[in-house]
C-alpha atoms as a PDB file:
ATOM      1  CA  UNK A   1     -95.513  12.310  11.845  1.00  0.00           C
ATOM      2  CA  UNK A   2     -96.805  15.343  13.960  1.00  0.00           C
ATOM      3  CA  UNK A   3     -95.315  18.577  15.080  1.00  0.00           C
ATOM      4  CA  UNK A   4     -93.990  17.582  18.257  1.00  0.00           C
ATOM      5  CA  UNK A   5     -92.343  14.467  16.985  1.00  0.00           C
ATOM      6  CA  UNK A   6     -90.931  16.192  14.354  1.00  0.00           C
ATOM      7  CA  UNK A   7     -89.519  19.081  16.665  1.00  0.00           C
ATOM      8  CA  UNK A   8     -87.905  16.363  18.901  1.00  0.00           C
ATOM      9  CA  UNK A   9     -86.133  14.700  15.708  1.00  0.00           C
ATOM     10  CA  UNK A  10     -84.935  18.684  15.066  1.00  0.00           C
ATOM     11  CA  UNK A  11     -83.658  19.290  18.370  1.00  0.00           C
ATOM     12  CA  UNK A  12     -81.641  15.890  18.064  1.00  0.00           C
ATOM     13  CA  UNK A  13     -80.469  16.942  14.749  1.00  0.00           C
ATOM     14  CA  UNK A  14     -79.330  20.204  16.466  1.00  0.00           C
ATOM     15  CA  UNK A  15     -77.527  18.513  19.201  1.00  0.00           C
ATOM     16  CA  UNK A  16     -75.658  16.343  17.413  1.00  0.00           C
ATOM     17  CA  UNK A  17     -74.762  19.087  14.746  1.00  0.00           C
ATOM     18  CA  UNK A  18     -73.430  21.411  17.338  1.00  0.00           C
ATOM     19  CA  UNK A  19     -71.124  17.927  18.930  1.00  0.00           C
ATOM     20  CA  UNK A  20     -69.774  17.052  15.751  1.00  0.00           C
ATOM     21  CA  UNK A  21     -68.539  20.600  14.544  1.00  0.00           C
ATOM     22  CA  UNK A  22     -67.398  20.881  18.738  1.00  0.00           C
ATOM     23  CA  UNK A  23     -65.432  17.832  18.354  1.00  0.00           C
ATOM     24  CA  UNK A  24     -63.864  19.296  14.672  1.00  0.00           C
ATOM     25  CA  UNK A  25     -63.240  22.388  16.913  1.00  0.00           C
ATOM     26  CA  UNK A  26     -61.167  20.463  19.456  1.00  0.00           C
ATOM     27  CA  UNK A  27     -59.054  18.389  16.560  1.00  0.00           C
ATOM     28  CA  UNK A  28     -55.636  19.579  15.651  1.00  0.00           C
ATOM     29  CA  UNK A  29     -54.458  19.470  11.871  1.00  0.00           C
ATOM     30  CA  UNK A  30     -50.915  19.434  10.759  1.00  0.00           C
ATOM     31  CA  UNK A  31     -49.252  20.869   8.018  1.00  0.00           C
ATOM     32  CA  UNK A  32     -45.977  20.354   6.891  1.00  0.00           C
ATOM     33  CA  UNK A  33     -43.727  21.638   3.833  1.00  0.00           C
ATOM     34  CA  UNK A  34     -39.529  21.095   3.665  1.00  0.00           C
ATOM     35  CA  UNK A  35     -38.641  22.371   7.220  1.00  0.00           C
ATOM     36  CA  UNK A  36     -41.812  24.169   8.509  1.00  0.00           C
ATOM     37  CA  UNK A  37     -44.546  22.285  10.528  1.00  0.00           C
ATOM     38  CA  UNK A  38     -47.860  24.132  11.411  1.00  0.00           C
ATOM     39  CA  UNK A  39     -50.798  22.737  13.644  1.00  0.00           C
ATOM     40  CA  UNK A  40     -54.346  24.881  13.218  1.00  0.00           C
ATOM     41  CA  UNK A  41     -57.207  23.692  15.454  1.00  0.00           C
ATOM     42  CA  UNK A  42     -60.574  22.996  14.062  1.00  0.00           C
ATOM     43  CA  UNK A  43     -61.315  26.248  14.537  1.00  0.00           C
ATOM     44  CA  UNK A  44     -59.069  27.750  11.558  1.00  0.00           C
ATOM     45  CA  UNK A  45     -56.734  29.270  15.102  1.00  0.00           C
ATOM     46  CA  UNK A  46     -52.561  28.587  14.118  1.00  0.00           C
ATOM     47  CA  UNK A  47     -51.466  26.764  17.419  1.00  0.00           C
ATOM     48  CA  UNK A  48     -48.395  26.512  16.222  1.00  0.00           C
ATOM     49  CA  UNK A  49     -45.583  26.959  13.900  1.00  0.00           C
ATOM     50  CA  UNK A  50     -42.163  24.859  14.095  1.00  0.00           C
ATOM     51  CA  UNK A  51     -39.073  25.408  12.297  1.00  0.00           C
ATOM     52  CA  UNK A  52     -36.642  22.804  12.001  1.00  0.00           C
ATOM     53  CA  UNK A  53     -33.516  24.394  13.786  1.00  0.00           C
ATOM     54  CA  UNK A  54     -31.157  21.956  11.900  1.00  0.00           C
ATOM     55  CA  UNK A  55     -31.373  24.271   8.565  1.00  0.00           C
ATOM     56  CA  UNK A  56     -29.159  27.646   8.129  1.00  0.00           C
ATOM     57  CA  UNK A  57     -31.626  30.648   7.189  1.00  0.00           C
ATOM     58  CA  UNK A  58     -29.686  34.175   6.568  1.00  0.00           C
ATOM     59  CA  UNK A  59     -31.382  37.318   5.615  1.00  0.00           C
ATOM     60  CA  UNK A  60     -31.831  36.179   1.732  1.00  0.00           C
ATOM     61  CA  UNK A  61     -33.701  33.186   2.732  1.00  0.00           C
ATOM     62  CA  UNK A  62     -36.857  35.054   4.704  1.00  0.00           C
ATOM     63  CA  UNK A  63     -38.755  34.997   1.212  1.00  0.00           C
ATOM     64  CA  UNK A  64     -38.775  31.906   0.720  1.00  0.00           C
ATOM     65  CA  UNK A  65     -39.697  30.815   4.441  1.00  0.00           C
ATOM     66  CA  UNK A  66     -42.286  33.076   4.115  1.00  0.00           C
ATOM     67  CA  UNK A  67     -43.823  31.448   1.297  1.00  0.00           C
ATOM     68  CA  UNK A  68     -43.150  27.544   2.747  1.00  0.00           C
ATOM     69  CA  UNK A  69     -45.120  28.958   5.574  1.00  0.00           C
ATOM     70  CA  UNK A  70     -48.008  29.954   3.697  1.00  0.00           C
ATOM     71  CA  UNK A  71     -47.782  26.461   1.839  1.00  0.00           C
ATOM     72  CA  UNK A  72     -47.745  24.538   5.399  1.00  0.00           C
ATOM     73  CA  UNK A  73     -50.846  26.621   6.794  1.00  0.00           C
ATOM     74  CA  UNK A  74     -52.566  26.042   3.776  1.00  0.00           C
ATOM     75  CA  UNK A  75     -51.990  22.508   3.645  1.00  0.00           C
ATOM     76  CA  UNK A  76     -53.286  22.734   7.601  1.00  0.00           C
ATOM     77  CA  UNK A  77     -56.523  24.871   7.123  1.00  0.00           C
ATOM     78  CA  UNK A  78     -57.202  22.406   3.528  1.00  0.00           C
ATOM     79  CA  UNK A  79     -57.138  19.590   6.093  1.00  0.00           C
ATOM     80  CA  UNK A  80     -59.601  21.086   8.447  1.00  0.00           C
ATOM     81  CA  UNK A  81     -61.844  21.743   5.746  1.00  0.00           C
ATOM     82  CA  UNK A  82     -61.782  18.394   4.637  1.00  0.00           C
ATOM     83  CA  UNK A  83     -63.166  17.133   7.671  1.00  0.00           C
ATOM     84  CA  UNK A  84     -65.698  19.568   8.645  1.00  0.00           C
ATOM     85  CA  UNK A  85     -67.137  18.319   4.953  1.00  0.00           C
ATOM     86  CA  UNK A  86     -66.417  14.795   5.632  1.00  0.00           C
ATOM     87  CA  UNK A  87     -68.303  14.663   9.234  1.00  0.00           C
ATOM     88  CA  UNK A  88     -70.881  17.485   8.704  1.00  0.00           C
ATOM     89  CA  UNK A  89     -71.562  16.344   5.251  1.00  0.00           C
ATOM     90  CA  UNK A  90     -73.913  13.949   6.662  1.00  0.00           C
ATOM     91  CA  UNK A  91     -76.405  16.681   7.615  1.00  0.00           C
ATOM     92  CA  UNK A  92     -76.618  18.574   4.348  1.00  0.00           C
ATOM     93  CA  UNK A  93     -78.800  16.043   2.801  1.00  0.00           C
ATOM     94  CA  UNK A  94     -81.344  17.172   5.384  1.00  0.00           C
ATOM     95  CA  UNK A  95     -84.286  18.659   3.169  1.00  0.00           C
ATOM     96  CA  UNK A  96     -85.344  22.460   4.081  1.00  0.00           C
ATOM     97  CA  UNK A  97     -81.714  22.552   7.028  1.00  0.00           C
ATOM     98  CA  UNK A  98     -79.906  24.587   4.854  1.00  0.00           C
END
């Protein structure tokens, strides 16, 4: 194969690197624990964070929404991570790319 051949198959390689991780970047990932629903883009950015309204929270109960959040963004940023390694996966067996 010579140079220029093999610097066209890069550049392809490149562009279709850069669509995949932009289309991960436009995805939205949910996650969701007892009353709290979070959606983080592919980008690892919280877009949002939903409480259900139907459940009673006083003062004694901020610890322990606190911590359900951190469960539900977790559960969000796990799933994003899971499918940058699922799509992008399929370049790392690319000799010398990484």
């Amino acid at each position: 194969m010579n140079m220029q051949a093999l610097m066209k198959q890069a550049q392809t390689l490149q562009k279709d690197m850069m669509n995949t991780k932009n289309e991960i970047d436009k995805m939205e990932f949910t996650g969701e624990n007892s009353f709290v629903k979070v959606v983080v883009n592919g980008k690892k950015e919280v877009l949002s964070i939903a409480i259900d309204r139907n459940v009673k929270l006083d003062i004694d109960d901020l610890e322990v929404l606190e911590d359900i959040l951190v469960v539900a963004i977790n559960a969000a940023l796990r799933k994003v991570e899971e499918t940058t390694e699922t799509k992008m996966g399929k370049f790392s067996n690319i000799p010398g790319l990484f």
